[in-house]
Protein backbone atom coordinates (compact mmCIF):
# COMPACT_ATOMS: atom_id res chain seq x y z
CA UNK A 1 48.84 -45.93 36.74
CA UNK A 2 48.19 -42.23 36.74
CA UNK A 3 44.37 -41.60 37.15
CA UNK A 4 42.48 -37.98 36.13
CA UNK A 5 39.27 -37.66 38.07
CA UNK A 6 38.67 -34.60 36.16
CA UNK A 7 40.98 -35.28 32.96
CA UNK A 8 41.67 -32.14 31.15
CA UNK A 9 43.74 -33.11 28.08
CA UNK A 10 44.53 -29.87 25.64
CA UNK A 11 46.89 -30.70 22.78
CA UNK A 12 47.61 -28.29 20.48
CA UNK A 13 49.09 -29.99 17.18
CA UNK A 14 51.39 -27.25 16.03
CA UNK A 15 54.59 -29.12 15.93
CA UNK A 16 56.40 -27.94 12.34
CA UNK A 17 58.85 -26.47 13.25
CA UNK A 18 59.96 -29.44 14.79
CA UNK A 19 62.39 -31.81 13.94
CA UNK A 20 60.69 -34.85 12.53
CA UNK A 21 57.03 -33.54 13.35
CA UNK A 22 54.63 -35.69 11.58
CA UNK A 23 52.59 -34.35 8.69
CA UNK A 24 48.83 -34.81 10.72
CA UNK A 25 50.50 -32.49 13.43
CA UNK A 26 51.39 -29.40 11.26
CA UNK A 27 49.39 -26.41 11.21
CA UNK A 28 50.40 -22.98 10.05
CA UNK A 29 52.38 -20.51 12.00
CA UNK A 30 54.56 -23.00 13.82
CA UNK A 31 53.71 -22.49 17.15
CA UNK A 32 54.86 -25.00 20.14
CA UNK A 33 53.27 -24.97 23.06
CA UNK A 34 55.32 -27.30 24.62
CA UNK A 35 53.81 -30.81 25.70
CA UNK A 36 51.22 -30.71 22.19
CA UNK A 37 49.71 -34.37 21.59
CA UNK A 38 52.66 -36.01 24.05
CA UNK A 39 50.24 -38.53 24.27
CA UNK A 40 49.84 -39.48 20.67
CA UNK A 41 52.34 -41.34 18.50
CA UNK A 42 52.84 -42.94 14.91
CA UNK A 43 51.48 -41.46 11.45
CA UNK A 44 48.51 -43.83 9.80
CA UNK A 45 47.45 -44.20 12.04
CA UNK A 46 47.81 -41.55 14.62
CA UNK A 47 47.27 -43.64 18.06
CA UNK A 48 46.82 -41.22 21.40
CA UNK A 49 46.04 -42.47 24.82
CA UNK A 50 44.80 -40.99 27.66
CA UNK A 51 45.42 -42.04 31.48
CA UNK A 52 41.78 -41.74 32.69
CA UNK A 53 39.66 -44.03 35.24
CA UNK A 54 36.46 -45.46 33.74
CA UNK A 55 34.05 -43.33 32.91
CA UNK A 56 32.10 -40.39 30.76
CA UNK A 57 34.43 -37.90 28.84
CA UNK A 58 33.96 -35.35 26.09
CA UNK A 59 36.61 -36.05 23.16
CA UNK A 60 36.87 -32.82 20.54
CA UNK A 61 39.00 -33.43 17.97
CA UNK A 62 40.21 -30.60 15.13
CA UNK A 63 41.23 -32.65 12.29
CA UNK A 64 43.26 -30.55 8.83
CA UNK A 65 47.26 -29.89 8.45
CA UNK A 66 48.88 -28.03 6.31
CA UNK A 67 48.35 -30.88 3.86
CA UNK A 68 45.03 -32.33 2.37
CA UNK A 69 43.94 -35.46 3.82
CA UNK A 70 41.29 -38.15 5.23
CA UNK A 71 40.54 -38.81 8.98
CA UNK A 72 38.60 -41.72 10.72
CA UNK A 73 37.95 -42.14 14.34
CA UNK A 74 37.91 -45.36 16.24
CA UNK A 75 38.33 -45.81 20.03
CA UNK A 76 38.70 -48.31 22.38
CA UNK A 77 37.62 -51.59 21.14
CA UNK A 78 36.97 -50.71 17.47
CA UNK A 79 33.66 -48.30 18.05
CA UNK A 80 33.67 -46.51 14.73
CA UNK A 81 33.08 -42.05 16.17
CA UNK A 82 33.43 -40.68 12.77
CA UNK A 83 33.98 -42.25 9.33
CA UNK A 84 36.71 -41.28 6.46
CA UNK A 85 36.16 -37.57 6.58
CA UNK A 86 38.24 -35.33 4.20
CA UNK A 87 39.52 -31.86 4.98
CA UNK A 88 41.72 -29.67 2.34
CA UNK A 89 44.89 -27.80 2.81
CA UNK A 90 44.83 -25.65 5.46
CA UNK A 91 41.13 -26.55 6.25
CA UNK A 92 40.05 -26.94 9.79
CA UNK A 93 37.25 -29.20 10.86
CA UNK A 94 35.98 -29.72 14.56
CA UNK A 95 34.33 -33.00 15.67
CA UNK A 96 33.14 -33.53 19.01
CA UNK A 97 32.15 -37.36 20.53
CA UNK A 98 31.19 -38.42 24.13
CA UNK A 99 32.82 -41.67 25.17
CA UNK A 100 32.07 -44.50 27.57
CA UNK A 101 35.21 -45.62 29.22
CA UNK A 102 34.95 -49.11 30.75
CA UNK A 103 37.03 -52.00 32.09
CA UNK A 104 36.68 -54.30 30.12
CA UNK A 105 36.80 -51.51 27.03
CA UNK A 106 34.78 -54.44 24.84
CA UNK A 107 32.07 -57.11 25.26
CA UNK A 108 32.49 -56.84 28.99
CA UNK A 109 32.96 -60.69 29.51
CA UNK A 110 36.24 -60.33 27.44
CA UNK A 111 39.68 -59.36 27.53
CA UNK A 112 39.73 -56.06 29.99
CA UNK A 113 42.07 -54.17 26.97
CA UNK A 114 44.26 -51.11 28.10
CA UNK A 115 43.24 -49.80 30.62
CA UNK A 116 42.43 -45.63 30.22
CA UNK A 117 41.21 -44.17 26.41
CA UNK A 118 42.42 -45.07 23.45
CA UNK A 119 42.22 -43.44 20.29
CA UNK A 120 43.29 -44.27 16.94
CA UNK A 121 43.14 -41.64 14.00
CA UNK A 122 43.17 -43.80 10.45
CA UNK A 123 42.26 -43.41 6.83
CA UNK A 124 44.30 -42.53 3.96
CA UNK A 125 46.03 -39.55 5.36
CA UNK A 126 45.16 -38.52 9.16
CA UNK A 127 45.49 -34.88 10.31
CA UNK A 128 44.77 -33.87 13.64
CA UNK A 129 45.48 -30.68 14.68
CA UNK A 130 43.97 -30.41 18.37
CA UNK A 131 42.62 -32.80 20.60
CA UNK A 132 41.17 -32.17 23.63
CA UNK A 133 39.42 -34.75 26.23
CA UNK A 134 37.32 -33.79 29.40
CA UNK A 135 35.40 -35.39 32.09
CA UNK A 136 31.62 -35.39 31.60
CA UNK A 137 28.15 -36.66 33.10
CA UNK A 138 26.30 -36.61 29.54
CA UNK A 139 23.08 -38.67 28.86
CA UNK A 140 24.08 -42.18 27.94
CA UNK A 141 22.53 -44.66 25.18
CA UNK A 142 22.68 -48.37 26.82
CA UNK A 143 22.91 -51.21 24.31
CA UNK A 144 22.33 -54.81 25.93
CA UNK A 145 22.22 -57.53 23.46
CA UNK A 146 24.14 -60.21 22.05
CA UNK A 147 27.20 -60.76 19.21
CA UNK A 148 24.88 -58.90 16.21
CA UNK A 149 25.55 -56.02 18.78
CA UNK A 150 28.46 -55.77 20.97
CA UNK A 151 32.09 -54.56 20.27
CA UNK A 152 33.64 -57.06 18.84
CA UNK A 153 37.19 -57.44 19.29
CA UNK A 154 38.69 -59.00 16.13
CA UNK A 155 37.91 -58.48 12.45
CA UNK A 156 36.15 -58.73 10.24
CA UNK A 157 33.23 -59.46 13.27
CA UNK A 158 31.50 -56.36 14.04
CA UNK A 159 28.20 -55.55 15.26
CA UNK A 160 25.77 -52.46 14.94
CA UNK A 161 26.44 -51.11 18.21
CA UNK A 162 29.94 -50.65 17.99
CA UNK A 163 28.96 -48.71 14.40
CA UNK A 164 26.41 -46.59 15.89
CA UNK A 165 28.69 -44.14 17.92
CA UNK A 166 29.56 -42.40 14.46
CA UNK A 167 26.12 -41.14 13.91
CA UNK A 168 26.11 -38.95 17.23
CA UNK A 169 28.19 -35.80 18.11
CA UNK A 170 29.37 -34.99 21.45
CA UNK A 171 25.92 -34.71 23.81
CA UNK A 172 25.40 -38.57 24.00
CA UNK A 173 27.89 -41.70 24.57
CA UNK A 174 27.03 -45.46 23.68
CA UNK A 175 27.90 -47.28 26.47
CA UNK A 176 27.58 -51.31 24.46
CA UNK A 177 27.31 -53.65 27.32
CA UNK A 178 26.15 -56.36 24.48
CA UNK A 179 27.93 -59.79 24.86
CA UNK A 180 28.73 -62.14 22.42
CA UNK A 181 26.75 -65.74 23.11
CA UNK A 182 24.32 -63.88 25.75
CA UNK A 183 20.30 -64.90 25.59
CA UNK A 184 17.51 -62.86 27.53
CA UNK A 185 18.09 -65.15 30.77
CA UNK A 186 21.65 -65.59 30.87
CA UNK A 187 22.27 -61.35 30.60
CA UNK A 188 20.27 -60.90 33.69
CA UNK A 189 21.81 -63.70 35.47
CA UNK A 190 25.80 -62.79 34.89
CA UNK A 191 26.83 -60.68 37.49
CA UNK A 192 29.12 -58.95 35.07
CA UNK A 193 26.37 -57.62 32.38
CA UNK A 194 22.93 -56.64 33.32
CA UNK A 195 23.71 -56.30 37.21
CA UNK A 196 26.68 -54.40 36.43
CA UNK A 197 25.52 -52.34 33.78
CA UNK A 198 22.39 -51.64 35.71
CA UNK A 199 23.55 -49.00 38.82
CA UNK A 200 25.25 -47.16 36.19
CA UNK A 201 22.17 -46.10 34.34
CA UNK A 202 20.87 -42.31 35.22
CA UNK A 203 17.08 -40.96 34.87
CA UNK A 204 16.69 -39.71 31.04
CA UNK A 205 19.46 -42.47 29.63
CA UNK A 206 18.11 -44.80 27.21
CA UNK A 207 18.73 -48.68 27.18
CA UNK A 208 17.84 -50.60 23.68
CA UNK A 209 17.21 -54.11 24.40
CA UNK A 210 18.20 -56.91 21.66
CA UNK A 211 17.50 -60.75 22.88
CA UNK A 212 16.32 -63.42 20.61
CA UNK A 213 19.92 -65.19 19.00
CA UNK A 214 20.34 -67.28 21.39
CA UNK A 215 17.12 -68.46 23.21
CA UNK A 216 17.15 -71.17 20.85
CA UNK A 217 15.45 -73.11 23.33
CA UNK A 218 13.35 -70.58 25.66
CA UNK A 219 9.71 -70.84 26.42
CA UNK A 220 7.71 -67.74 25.60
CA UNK A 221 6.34 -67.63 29.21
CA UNK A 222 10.08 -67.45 29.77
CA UNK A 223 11.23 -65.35 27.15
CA UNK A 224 8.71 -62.69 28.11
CA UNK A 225 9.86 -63.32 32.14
CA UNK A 226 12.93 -62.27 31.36
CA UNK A 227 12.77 -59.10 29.17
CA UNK A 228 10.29 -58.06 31.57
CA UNK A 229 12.64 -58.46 34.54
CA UNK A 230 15.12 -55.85 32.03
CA UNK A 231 12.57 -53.39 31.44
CA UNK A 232 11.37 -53.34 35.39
CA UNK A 233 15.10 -53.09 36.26
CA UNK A 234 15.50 -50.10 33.83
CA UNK A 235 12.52 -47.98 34.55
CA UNK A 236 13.19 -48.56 38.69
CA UNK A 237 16.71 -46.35 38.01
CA UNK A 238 14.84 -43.88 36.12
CA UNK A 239 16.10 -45.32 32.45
CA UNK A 240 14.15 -45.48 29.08
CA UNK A 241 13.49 -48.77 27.94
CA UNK A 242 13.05 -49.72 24.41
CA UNK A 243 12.73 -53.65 22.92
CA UNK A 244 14.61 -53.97 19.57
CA UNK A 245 13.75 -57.18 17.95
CA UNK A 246 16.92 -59.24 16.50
CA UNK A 247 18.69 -58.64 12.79
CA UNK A 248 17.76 -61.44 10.75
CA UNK A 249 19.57 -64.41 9.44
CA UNK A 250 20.45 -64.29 5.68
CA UNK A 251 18.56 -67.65 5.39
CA UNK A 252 17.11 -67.24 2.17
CA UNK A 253 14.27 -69.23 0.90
CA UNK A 254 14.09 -70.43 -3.32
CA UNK A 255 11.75 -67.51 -4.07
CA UNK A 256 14.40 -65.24 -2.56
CA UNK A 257 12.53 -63.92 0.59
CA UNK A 258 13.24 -64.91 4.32
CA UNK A 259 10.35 -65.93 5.78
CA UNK A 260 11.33 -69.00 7.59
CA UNK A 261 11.88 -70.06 10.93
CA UNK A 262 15.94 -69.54 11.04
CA UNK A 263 16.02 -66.38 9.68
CA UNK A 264 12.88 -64.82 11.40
CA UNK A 265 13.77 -66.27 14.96
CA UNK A 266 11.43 -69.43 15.22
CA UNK A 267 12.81 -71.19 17.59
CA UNK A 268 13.13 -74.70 18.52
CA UNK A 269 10.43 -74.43 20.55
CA UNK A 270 8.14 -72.99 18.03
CA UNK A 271 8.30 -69.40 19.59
CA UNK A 272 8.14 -66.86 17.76
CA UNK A 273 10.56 -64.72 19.57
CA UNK A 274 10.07 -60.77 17.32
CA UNK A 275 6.50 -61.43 17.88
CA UNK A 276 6.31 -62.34 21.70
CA UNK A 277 8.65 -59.05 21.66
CA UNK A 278 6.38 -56.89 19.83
CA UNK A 279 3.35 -57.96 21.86
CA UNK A 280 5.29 -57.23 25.24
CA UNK A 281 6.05 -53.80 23.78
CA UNK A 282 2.65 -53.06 23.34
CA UNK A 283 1.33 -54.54 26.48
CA UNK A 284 4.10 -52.25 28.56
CA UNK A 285 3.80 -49.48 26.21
CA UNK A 286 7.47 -49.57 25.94
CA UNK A 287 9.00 -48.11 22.89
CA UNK A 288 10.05 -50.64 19.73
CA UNK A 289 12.47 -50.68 17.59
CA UNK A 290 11.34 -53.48 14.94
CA UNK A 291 14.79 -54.40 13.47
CA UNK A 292 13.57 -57.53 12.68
CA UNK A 293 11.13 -55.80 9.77
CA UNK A 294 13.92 -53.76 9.01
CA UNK A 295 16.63 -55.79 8.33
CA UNK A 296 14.21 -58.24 6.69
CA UNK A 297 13.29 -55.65 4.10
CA UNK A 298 16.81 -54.43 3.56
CA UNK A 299 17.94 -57.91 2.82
CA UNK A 300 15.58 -59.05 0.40
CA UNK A 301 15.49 -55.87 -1.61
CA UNK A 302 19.40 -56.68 -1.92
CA UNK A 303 18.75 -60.46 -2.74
CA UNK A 304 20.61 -63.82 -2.18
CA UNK A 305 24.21 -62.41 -3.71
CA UNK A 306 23.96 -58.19 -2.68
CA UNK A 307 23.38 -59.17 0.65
CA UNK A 308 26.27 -61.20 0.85
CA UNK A 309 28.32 -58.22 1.96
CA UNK A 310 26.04 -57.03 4.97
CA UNK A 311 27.30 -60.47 6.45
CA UNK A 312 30.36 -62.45 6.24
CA UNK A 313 29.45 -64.73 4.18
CA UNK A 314 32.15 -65.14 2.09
CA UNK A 315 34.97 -64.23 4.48
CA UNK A 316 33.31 -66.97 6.84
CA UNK A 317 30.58 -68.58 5.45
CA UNK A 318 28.51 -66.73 8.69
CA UNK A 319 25.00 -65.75 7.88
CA UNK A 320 24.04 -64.48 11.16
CA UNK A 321 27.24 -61.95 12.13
CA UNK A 322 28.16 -59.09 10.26
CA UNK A 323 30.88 -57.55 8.15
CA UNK A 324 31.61 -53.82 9.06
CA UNK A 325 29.64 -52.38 6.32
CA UNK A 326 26.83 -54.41 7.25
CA UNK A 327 26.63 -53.39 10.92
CA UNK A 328 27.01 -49.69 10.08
CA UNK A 329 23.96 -49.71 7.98
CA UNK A 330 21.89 -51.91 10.66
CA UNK A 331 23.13 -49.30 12.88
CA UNK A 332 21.98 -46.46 10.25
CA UNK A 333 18.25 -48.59 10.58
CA UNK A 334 18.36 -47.99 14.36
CA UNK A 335 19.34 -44.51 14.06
CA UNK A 336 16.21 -43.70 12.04
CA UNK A 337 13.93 -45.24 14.41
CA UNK A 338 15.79 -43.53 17.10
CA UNK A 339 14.65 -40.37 15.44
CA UNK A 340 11.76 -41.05 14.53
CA UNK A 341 10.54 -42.00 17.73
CA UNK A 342 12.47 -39.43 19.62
CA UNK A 343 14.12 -41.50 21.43
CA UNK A 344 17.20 -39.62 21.92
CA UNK A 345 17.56 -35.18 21.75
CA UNK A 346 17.81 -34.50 18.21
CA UNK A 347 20.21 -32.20 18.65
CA UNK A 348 23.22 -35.01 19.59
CA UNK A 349 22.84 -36.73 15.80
CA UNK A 350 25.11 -35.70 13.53
């Protein structure tokens, strides 16, 4: 496989004066410069790869054709970079995103995927009229956490970190090292999560921690062990640490609010794990995100049947994972804290 240390794709989508040149690739003037988006194929969607080796690269895309139409970005393993966006005839619009490349592309105990970057261009009518992608060292935003988080490979499963790359511009990749099943002691103990994603982080990237799902049966002396064995680990390669306590469980109670022990993370051990988290935060005067709150508030105000849709309830009767639309607006609760707290440059939000 051909690798590009330094990858410098430039395609220039001005194929209409060729023969059979899809509509996304016209642009006015018809102007070839010879080897334009060789490495993207097909119409809806428009699908590109590009040979790189893992890694950090800036992606700027120039969506419009001669045509009016509708644009959505997704890469690798279903990460969500920009949502429906329309342009009109002959309008050009430029959208810029910053990429993690891995091996394996999704929850990183998973299938490894295809290897390099992979693009794909949907909506109702893609037009992309330049793409260009280049090697990069930008700050990174480190998710580790379990399913409610990760990329999840098949629909409709998806979790709020693979919808939170849409919300940034280029500047800042997510780099989702969440795993599906994972609790606080069993990320730090697989070699291929924690101590992998660990001598990858940089001084100035930020790491969100999300642990709680699945310590069904953890001590809080425990609990506490291990999240403070994360944030050590984080702060010793110069990273930003911030606790982000779990989504909730639609578990609704008759009065149509959550407080119980399933959907507030009571485990079977009586530990309350949001509020062993929140105390930690404020005894290492780490930064929190409390998602916990958030989600809890978001899901009552919607009520037993509304809130159906955050989850997949109906599709599979799942009241912990969520539907698409529900992990893009858990992922619009973490972006707010994000900037409210300033806990990533303003200027890389879009």
């Amino acid at each position: 496989m051909r690798r590009a240390g330094t990858a410098l794709l430039a395609a220039t989508a001005c194929l209409a004066l060729l023969p059979g040149a899809p509509a996304w690739a016209e642009t006015p003037g018809g102007h070839h410069p010879g080897h334009a988006l060789r490495n993207c194929t097909g119409t809806a969607p428009v699908t590109c790869h590009v040979d790189v080796a893992p890694g950090t690269y800036d992606v700027t895309a120039v969506l419009g054709g001669a045509d009016s139409g509708s644009t959505a970005v997704t890469a690798e393993s279903r990460r969500t970079l920009l949502p429906a966006t329309p342009t009109a005839a002959r309008q050009r619009l430029t959208r810029t995103f910053t990429i993690n490349v891995r091996e394996p592309e999704g929850e990183p105990t998973g299938p490894s995927g295809s290897p390099g970057l992979d693009l794909s261009l949907g909506g109702e009518a893609p037009r992309l009229a330049d793409l260009r992608v280049t090697a990069s060292r930008r700050t990174q935003l480190f998710l580790a956490g379990d399913s409610t988080v990760c990329d999840q490979i098949a629909a409709p499963y998806t979790g709020w970190g693979q919808q939170l790359p849409q919300f940034f511009r280029g500047g800042l990749s997510v780099a989702n090292y969440a795993d599906s099943g994972e609790s606080s002691g069993s990320f730090l103990a697989d070699p291929r999560l924690f101590p992998t994603m660990r001598p990858l982080i940089r001084k100035g990237d930020t790491v969100l921690i999300q642990f709680a799902h699945n310590d069904k049966q953890t001590t809080a002396a425990d609990y506490r062990a291990h999240l403070t064995a994360l944030l050590d680990g984080v702060r010793a390669r110069g990273g930003k640490p911030v606790l982000v306590t779990p989504v909730v469980r639609r578990w609704f109670n008759d009065d149509g609010t959550l407080d119980n022990a399933t959907a507030l993370h009571i485990n079977g051990l009586g530990v309350n794990l949001p509020a062993e988290m929140r105390a930690l935060a404020a005894e290492q005067r780490v930064p929190l995100i409390d998602l916990t709150a958030l989600t809890r508030q978001l899901v009552e105000r919607l009520g037993p049947e509304d809130s159906k849709a955050l989850y997949l309830t109906d599709e599979a009767r799942d009241n912990t994972h969520t539907s698409a639309h529900g992990a893009t607006e858990f992922a619009r609760l973490v972006l707010g804290e994000l900037r409210a707290q300033a806990l990533v440059p303003g200027g890389v939000i879009r």
